[in-house]
N, C-alpha and C. Protein backbone atom coordinates (compact mmCIF):
# COMPACT_ATOMS: atom_id res chain seq x y z
N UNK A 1 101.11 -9.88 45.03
CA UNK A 1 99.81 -9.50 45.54
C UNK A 1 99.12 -10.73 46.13
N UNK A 2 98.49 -10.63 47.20
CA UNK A 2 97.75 -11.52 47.89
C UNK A 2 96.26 -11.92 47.04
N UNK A 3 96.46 -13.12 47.18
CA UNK A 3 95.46 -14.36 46.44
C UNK A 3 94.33 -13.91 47.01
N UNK A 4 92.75 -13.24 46.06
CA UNK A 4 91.49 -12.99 46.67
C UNK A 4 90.44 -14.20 47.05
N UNK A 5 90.10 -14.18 47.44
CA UNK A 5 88.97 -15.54 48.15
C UNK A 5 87.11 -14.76 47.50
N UNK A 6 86.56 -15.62 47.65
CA UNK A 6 85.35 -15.37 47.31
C UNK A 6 84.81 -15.47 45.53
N UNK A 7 83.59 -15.25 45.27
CA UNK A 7 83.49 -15.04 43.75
C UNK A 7 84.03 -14.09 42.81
N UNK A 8 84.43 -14.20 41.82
CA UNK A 8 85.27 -13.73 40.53
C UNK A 8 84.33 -13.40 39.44
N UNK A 9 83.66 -12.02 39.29
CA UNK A 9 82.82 -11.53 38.39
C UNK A 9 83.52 -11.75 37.30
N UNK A 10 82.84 -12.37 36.09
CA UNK A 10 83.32 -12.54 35.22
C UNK A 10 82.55 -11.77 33.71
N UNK A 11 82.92 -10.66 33.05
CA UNK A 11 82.10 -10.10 32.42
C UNK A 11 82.90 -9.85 31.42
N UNK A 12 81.90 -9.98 30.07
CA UNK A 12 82.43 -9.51 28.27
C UNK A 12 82.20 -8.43 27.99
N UNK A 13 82.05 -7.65 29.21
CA UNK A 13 81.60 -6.10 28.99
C UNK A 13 83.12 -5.17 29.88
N UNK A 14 83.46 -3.87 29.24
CA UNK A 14 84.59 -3.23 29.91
C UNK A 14 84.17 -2.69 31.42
N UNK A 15 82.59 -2.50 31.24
CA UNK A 15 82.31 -1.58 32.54
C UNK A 15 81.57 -2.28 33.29
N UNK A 16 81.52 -3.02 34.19
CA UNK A 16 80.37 -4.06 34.69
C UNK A 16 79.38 -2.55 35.40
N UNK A 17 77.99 -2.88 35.23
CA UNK A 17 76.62 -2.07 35.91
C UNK A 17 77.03 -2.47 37.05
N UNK A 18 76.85 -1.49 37.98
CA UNK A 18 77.16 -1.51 39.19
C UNK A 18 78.07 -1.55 39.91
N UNK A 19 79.87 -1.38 38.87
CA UNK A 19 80.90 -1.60 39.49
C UNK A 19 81.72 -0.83 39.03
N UNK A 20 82.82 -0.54 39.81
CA UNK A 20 83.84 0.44 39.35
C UNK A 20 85.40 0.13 39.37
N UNK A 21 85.80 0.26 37.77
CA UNK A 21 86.91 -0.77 38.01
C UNK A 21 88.28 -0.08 38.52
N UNK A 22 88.24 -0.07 39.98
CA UNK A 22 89.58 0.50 40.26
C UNK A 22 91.44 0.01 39.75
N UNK A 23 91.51 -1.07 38.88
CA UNK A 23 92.98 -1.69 38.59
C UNK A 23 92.76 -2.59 37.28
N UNK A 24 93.05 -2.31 36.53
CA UNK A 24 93.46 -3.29 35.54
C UNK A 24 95.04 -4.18 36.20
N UNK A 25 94.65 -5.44 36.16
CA UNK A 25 95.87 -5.99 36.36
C UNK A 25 96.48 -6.71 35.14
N UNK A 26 95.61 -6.94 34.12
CA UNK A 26 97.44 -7.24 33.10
C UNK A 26 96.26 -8.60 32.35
N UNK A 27 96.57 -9.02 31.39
CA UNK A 27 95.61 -9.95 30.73
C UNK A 27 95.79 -11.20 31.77
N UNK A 28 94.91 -12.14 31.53
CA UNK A 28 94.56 -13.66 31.99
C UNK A 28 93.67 -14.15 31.29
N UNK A 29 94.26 -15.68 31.14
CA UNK A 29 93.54 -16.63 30.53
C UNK A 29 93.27 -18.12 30.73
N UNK A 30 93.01 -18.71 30.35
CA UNK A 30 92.65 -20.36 30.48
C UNK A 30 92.64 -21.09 29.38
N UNK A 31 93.62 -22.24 29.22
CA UNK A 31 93.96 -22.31 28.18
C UNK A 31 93.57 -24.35 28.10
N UNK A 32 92.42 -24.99 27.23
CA UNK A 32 92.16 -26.37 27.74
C UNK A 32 92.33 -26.87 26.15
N UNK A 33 92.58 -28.30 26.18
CA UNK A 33 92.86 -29.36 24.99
C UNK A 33 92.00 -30.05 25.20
N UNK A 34 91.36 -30.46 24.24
CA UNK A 34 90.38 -31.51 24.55
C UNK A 34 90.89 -32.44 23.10
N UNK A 35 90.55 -33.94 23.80
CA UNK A 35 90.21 -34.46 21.89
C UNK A 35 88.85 -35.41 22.70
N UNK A 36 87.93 -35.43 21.46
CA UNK A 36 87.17 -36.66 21.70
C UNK A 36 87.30 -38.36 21.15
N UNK A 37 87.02 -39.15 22.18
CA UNK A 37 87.26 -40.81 22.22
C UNK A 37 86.88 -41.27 20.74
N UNK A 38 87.13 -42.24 21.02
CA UNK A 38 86.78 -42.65 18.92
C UNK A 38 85.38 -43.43 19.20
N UNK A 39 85.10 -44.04 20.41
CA UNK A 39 83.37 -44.13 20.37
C UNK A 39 82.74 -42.95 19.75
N UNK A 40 83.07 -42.04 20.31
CA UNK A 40 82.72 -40.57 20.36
C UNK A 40 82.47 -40.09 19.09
N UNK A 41 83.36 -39.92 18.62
CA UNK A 41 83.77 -39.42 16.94
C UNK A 41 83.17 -40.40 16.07
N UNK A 42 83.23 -41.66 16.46
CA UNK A 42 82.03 -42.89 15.31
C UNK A 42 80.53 -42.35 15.45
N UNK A 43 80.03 -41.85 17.06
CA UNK A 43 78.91 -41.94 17.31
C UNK A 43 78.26 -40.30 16.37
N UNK A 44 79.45 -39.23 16.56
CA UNK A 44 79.08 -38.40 15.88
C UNK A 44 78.78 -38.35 13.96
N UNK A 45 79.86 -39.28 13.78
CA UNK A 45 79.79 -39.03 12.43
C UNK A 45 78.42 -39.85 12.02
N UNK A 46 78.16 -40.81 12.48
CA UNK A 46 76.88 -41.22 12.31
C UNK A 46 75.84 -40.69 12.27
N UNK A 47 75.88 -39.59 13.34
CA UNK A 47 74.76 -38.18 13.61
C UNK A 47 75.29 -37.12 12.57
N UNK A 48 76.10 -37.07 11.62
CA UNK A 48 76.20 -36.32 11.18
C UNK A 48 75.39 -36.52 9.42
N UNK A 49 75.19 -38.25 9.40
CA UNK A 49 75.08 -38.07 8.14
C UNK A 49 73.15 -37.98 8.05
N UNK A 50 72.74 -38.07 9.01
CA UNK A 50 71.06 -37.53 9.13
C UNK A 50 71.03 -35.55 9.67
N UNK A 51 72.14 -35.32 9.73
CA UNK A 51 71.76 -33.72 9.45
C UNK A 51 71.27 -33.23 11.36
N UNK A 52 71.35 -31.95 11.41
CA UNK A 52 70.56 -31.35 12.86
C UNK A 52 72.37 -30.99 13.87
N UNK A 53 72.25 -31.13 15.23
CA UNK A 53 72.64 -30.95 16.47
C UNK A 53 73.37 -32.40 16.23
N UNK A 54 74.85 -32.27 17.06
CA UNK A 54 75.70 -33.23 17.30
C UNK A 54 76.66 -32.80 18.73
N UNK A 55 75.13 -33.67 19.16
CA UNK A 55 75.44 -33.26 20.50
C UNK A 55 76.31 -33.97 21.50
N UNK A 56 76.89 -34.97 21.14
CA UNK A 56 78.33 -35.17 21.45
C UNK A 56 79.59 -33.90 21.34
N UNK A 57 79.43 -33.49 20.33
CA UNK A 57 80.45 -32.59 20.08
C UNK A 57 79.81 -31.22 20.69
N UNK A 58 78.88 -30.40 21.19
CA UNK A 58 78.04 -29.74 21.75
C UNK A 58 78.20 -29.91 23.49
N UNK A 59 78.34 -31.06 23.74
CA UNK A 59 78.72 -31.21 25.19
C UNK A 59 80.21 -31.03 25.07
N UNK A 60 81.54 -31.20 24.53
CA UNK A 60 82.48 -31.29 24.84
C UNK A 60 83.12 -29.60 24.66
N UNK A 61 82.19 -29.51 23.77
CA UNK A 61 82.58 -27.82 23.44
C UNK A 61 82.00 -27.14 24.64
N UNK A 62 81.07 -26.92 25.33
CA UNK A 62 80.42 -26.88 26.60
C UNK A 62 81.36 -26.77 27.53
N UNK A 63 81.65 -28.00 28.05
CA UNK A 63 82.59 -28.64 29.16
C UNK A 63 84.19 -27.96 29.33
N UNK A 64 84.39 -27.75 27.76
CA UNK A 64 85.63 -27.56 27.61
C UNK A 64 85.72 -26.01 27.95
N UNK A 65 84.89 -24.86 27.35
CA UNK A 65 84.62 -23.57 27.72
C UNK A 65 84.44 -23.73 29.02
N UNK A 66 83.69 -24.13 30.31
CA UNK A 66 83.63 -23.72 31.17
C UNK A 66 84.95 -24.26 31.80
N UNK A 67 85.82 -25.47 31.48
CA UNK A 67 86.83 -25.53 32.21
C UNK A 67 87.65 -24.40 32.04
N UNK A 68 88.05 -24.04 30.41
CA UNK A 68 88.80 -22.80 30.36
C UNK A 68 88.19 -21.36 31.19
N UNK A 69 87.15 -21.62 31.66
CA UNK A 69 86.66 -20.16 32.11
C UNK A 69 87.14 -20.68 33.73
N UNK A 70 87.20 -21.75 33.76
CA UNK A 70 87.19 -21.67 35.35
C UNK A 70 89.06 -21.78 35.59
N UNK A 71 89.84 -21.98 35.24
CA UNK A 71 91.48 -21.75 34.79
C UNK A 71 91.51 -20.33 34.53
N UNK A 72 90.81 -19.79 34.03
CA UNK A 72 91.30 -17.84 33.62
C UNK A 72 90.83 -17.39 34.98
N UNK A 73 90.01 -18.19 35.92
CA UNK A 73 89.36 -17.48 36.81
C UNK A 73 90.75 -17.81 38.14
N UNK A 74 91.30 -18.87 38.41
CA UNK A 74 92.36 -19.09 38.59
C UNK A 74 93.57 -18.49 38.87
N UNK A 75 93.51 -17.71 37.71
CA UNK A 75 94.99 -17.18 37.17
C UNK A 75 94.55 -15.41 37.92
N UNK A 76 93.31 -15.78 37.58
CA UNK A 76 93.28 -14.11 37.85
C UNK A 76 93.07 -13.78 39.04
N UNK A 77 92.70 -14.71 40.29
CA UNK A 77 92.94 -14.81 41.60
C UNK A 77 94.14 -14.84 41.84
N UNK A 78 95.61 -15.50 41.84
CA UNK A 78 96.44 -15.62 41.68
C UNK A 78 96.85 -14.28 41.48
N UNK A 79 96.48 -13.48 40.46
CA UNK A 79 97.08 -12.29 40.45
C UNK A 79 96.00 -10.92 41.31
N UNK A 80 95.44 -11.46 41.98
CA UNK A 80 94.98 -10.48 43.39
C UNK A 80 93.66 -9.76 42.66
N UNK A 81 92.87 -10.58 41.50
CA UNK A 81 91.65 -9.80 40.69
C UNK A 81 90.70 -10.36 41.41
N UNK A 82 89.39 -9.79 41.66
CA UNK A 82 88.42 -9.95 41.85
C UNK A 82 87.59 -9.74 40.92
N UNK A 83 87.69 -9.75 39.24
CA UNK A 83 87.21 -9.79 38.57
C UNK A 83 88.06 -10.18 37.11
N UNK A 84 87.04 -10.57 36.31
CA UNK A 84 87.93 -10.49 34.59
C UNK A 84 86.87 -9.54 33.85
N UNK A 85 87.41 -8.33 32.93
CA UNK A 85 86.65 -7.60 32.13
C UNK A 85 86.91 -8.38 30.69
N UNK A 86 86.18 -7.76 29.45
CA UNK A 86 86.49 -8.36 28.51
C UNK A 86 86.54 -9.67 28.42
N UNK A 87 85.84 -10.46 28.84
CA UNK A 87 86.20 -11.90 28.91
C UNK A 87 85.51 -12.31 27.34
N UNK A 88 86.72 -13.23 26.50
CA UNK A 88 86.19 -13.75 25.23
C UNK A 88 86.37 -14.94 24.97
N UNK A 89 86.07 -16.08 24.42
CA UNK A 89 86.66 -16.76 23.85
C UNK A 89 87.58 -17.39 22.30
N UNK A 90 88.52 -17.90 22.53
CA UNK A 90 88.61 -18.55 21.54
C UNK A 90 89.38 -20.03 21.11
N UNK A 91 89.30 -20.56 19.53
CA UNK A 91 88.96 -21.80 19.66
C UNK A 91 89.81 -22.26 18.42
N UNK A 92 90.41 -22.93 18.28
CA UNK A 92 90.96 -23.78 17.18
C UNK A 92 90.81 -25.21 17.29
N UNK A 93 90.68 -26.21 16.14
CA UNK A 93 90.87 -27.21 15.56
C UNK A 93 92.65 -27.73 15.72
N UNK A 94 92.94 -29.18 16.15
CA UNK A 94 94.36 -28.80 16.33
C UNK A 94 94.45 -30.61 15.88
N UNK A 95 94.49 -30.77 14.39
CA UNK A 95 94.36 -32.23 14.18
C UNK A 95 93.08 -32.00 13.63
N UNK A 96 92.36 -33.71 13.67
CA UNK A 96 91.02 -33.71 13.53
C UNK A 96 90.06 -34.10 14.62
N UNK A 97 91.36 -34.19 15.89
CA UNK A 97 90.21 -34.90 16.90
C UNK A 97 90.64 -33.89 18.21
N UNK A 98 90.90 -33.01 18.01
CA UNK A 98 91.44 -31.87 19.05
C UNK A 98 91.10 -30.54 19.24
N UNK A 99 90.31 -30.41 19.49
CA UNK A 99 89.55 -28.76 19.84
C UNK A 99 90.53 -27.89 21.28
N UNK A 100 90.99 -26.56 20.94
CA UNK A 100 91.61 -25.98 21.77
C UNK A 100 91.17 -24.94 22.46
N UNK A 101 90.93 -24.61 23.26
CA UNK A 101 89.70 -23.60 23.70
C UNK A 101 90.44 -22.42 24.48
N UNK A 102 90.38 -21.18 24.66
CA UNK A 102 91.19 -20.29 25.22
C UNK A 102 89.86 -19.30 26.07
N UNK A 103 89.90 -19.02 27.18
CA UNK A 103 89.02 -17.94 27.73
C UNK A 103 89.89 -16.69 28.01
N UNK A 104 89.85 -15.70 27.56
CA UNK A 104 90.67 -14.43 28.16
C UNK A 104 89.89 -13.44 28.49
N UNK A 105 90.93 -12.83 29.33
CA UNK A 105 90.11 -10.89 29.32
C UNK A 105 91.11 -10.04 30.34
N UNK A 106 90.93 -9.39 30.90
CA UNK A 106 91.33 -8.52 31.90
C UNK A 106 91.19 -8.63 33.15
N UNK A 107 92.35 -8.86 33.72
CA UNK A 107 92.13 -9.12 35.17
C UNK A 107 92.35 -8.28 36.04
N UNK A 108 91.18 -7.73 36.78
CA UNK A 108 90.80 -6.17 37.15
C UNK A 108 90.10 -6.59 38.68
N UNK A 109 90.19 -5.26 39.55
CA UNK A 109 89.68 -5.49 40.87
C UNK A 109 88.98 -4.54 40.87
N UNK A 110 87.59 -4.98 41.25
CA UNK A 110 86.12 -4.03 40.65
C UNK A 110 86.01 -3.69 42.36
N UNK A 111 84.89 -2.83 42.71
CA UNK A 111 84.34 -2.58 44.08
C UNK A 111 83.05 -1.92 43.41
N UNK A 112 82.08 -2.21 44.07
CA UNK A 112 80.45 -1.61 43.96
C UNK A 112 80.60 -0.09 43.97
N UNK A 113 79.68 0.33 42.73
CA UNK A 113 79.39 1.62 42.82
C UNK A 113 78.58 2.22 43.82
N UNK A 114 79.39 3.49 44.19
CA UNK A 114 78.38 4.07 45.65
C UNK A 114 77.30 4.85 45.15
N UNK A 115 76.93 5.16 43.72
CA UNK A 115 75.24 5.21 42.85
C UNK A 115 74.64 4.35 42.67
């Protein structure tokens, strides 16, 4: 199937408002590794022992989700979608300095509802 051009609705819902999903094409995902630097991990644990937001680790978790969202978005062009339904994430620990991040859902070719 020919590669779509343009924006890639991306929704955690089965039915997007306003759209009608003519094709399920088959799952897609995005799949990113991250570890953080050992500045990084000193600067956090330091923030960790006064309590609150550790926002070192808050930005990388951030960064790392939207790269995986923008790789599922990728894959699902590649396979001729103009959209992902169901889009979820998920996340494992892989070590102590390695967060694994996964975006999935359904890669589906929506067209505007004529209501």
């Amino acid at each position: 199937m020919a590669q779509q051009r343009g924006p890639v609705l991306v929704t955690t819902t089965e039915r997007p408002a306003g759209y009608e999903v003519k094709e399920a094409l088959g799952q897609v995902f995005g799949v990113v590794v991250r570890s953080r630097g050992l500045g990084g991990n000193i600067v956090a644990a330091l923030r960790s022992l006064a309590g609150g937001e550790i926002v070192e680790y808050t930005r990388l978790v951030e960064d790392t989700r939207r790269h995986a969202i923008d790789r599922m978005i990728e894959n699902a062009r590649a396979m001729g979608a103009n959209a992902v339904v169901m889009m979820r994430f998920d996340s494992s620990e892989m070590g102590q300095t390695m967060t694994e991040v996964v975006a999935y859902g359904t890669a589906a070719v929506v067209e505007k509802s004529a209501t």
